[in-house]
C-alpha atoms as a PDB file:
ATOM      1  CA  UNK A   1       0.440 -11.627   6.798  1.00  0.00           C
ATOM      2  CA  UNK A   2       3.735 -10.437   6.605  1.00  0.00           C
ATOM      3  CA  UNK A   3       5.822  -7.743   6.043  1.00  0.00           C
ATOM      4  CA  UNK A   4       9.477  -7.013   5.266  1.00  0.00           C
ATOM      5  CA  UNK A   5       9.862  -3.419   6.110  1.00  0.00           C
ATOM      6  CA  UNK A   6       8.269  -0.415   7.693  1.00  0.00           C
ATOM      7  CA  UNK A   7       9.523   3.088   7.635  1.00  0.00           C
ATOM      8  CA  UNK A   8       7.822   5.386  10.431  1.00  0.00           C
ATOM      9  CA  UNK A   9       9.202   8.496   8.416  1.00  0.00           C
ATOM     10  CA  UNK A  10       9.197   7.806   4.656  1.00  0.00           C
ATOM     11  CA  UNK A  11       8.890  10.745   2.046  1.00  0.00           C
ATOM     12  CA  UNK A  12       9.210   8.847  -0.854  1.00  0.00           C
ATOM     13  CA  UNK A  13       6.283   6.507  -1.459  1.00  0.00           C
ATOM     14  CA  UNK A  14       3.325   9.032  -1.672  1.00  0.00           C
ATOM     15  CA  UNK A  15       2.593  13.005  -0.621  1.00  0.00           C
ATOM     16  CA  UNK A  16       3.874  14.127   2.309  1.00  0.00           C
ATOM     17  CA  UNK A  17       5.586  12.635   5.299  1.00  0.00           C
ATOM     18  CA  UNK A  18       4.246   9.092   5.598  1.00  0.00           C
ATOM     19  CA  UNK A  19       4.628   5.917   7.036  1.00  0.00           C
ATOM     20  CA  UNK A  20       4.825   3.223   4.885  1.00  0.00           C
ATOM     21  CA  UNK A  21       4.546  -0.786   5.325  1.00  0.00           C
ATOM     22  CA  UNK A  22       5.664  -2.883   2.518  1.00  0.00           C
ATOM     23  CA  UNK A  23       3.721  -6.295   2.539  1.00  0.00           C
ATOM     24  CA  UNK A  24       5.014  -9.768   1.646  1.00  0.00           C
ATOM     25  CA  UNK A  25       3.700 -11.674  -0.687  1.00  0.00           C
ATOM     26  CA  UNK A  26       2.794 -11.142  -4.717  1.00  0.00           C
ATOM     27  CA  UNK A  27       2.286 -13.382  -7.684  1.00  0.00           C
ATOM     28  CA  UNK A  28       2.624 -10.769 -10.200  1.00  0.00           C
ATOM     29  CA  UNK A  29       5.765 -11.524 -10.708  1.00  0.00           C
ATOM     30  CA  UNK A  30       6.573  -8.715 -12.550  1.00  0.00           C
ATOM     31  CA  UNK A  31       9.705  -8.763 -15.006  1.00  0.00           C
ATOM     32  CA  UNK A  32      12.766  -6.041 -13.932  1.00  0.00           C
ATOM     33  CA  UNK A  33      10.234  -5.564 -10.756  1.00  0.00           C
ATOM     34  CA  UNK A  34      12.950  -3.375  -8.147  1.00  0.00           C
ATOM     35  CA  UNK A  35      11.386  -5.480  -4.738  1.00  0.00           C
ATOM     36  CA  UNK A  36      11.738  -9.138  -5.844  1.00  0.00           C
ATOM     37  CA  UNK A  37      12.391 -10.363  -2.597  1.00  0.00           C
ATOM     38  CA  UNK A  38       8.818  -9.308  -1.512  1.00  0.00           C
ATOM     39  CA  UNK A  39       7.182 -11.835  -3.868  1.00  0.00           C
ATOM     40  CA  UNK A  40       7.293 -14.630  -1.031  1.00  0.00           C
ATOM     41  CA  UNK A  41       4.567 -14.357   1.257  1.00  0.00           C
ATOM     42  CA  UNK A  42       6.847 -16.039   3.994  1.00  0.00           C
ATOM     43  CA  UNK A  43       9.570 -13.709   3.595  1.00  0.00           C
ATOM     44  CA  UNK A  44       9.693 -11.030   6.189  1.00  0.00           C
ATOM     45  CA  UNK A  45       7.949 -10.880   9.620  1.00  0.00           C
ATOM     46  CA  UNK A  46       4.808 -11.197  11.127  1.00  0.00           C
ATOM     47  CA  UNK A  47       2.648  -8.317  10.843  1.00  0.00           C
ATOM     48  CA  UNK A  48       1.291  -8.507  14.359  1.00  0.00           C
ATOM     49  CA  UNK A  49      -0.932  -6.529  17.132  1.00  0.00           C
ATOM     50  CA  UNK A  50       2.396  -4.563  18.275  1.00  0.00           C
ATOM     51  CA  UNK A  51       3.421  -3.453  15.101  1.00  0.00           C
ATOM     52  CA  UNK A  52       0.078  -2.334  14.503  1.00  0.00           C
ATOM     53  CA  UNK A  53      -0.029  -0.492  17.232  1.00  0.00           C
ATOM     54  CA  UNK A  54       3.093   1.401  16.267  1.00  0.00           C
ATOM     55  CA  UNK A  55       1.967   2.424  12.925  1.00  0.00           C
ATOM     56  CA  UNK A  56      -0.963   4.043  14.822  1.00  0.00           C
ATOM     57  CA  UNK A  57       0.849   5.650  17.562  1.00  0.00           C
ATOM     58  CA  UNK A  58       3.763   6.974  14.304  1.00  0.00           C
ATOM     59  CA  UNK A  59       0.936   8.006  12.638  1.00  0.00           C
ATOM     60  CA  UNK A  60      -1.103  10.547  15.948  1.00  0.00           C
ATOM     61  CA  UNK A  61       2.768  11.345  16.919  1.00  0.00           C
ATOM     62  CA  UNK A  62       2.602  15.291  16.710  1.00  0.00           C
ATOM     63  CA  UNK A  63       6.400  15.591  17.010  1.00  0.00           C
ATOM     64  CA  UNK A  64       6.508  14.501  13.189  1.00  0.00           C
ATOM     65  CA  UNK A  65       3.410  15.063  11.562  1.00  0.00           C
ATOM     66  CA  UNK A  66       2.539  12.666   8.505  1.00  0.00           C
ATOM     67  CA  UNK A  67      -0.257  12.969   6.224  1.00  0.00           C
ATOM     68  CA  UNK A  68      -1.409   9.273   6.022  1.00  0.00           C
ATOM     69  CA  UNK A  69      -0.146   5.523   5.777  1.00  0.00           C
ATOM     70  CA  UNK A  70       1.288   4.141   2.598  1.00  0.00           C
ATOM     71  CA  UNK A  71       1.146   0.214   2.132  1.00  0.00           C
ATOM     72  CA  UNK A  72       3.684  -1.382  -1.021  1.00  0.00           C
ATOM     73  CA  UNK A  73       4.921  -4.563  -1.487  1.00  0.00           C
ATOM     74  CA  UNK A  74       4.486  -7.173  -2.582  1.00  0.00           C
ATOM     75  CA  UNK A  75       0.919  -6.532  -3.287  1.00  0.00           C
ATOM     76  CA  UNK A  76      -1.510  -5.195  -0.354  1.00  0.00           C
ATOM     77  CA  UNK A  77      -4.213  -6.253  -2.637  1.00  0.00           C
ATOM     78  CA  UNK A  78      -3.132  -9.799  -3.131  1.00  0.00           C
ATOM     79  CA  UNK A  79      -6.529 -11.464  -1.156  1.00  0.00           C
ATOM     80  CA  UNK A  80      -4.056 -13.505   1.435  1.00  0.00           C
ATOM     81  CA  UNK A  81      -3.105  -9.297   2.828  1.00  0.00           C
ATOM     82  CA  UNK A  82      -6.605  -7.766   2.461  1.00  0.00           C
ATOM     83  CA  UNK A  83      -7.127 -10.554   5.383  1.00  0.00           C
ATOM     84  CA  UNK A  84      -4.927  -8.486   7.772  1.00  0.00           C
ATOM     85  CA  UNK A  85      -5.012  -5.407   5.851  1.00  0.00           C
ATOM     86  CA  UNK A  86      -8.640  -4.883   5.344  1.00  0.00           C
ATOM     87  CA  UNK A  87      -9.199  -4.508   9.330  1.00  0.00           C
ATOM     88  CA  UNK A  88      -6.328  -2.818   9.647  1.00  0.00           C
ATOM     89  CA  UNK A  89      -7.162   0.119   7.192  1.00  0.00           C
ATOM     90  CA  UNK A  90     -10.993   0.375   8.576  1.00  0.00           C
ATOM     91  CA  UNK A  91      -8.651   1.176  12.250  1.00  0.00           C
ATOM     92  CA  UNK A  92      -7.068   3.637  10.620  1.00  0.00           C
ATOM     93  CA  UNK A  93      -9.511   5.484   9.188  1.00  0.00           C
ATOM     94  CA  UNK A  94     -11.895   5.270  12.336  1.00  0.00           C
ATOM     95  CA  UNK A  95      -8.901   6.507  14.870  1.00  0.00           C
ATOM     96  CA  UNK A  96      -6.767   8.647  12.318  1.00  0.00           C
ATOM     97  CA  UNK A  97     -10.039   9.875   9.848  1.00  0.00           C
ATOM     98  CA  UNK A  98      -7.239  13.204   8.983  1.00  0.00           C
ATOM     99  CA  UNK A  99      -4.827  10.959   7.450  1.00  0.00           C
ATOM    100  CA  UNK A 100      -4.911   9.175   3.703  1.00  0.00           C
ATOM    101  CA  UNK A 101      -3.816   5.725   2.673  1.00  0.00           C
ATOM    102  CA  UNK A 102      -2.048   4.978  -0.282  1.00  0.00           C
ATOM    103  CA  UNK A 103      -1.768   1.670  -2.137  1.00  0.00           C
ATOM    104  CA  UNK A 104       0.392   0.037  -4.837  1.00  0.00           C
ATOM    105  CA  UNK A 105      -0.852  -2.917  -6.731  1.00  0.00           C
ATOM    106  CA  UNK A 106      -0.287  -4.764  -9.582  1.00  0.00           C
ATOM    107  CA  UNK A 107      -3.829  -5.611 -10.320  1.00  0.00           C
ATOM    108  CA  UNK A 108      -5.737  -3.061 -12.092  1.00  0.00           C
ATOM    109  CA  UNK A 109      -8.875  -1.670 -10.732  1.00  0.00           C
ATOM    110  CA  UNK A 110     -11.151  -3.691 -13.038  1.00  0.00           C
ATOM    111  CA  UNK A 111      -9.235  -6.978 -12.281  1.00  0.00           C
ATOM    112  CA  UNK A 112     -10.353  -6.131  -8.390  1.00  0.00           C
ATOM    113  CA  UNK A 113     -12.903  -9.195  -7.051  1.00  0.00           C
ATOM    114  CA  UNK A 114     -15.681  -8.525  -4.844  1.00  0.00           C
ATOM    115  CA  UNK A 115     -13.625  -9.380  -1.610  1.00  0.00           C
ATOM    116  CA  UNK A 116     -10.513  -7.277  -3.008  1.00  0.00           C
ATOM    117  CA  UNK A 117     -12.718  -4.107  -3.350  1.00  0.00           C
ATOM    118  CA  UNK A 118     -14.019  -4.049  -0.016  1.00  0.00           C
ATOM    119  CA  UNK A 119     -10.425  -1.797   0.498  1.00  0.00           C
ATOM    120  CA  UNK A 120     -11.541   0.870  -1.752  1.00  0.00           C
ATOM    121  CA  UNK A 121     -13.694   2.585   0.161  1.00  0.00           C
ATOM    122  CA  UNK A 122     -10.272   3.367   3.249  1.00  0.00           C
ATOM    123  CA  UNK A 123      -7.902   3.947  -0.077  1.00  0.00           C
ATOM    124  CA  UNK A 124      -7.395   7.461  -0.544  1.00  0.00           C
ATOM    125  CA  UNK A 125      -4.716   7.027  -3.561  1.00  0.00           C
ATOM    126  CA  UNK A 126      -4.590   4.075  -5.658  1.00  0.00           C
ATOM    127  CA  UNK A 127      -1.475   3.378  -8.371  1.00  0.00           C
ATOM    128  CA  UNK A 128      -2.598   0.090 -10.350  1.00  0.00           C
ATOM    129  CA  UNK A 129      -1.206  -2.058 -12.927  1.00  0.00           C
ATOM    130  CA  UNK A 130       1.905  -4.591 -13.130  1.00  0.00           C
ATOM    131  CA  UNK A 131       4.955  -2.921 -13.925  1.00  0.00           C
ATOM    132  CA  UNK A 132       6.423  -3.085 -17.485  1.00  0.00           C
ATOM    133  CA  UNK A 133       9.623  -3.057 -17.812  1.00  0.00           C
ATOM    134  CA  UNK A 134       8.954  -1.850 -21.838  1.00  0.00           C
ATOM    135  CA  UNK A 135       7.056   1.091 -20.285  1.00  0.00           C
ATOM    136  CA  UNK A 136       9.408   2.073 -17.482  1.00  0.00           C
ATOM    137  CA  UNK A 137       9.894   5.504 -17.505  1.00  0.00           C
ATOM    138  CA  UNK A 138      11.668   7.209 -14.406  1.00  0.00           C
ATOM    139  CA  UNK A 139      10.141  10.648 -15.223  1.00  0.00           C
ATOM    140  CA  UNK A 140       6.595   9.405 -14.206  1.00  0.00           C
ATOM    141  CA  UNK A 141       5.312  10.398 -10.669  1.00  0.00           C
ATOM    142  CA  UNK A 142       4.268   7.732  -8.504  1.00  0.00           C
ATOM    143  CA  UNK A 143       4.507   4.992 -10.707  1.00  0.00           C
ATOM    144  CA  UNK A 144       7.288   2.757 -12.800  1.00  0.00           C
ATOM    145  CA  UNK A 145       5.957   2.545 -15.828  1.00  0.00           C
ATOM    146  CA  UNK A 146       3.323   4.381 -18.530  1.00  0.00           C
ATOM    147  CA  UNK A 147       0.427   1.626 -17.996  1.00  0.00           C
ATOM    148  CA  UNK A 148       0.048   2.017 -14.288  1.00  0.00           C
ATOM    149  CA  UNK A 149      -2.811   4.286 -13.197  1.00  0.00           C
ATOM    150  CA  UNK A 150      -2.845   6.677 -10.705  1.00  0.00           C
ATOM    151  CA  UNK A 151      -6.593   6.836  -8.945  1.00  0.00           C
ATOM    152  CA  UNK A 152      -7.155   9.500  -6.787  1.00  0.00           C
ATOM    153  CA  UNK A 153     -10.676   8.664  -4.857  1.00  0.00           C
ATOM    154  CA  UNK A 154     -13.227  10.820  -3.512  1.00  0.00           C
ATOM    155  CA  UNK A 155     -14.734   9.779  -0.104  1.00  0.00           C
ATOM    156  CA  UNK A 156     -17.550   7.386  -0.345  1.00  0.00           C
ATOM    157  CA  UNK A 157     -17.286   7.170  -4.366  1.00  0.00           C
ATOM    158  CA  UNK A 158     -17.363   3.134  -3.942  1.00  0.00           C
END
């Protein structure tokens, strides 16, 4: 998988201070979409054991304390990420259990597969649904436009 951008301090995509990873790759292909360039799943760079390491090491830094991991895109739920992401999540919930993971999709949660939904159970906060450009509406919190769904889990609830 890869990835064209990661922000160790990021208070803009989810609660809190964060860091957030936005993933390469998305077929969506979603009209007036604001991260185009993301749609490629070769664009970017490697999402490899280093930068994994970093994102856990941002997220136990004490100096700056953030309240979980946000992953954008592209589409962390496209199946050729959950590959790389679906490990990577189940790490951060086993060596960071106080922090929560946010995730933006463009699939809704009933268009999930089998294999896709073995990330719900790590997902703290999920915003689902293309985006519409009809809809947009830049009053909305946490999501572009009126037909995207903001999920707030419970733990264990899948």
């Amino acid at each position: 998988m890869n990835y064209l951008q990661y922000y160790p301090v990021d208070i803009v995509n989810g609660e809190g201070t964060r860091c957030t990873l936005f993933v390469s790759g998305c077929t969506h292909a979603c009209k007036g979409c604001y991260n185009r360039k993301s749609w490629s799943f070769g664009a970017g760079v490697l999402f490899d054991h280093a930068m994994e390491e970093q994102i856990i090491k941002d997220l136990k830094d004490t100096r700056i304390k953030r309240q979980g991991l946000t992953l954008s895109g592209g589409d962390p739920l496209h199946p050729r990420n959950v590959e790389t992401l679906l490990p990577f999540v189940q790490r951060v919930k086993s060596e960071c259990p106080d922090k929560d993971i946010w995730v933006w999709t463009g699939y809704t949660l009933g268009e999930l597969d089998d294999y896709q939904r073995q990330m719900l159970p790590y997902i703290d906060v999920l915003i689902d649904g293309k985006f519409i450009q009809e809809q947009a509406d830049p009053s909305l919190v946490w999501r572009g436009s009126a037909n995207q769904i903001v999920h707030r889990f419970k733990s264990n609830e899948f």
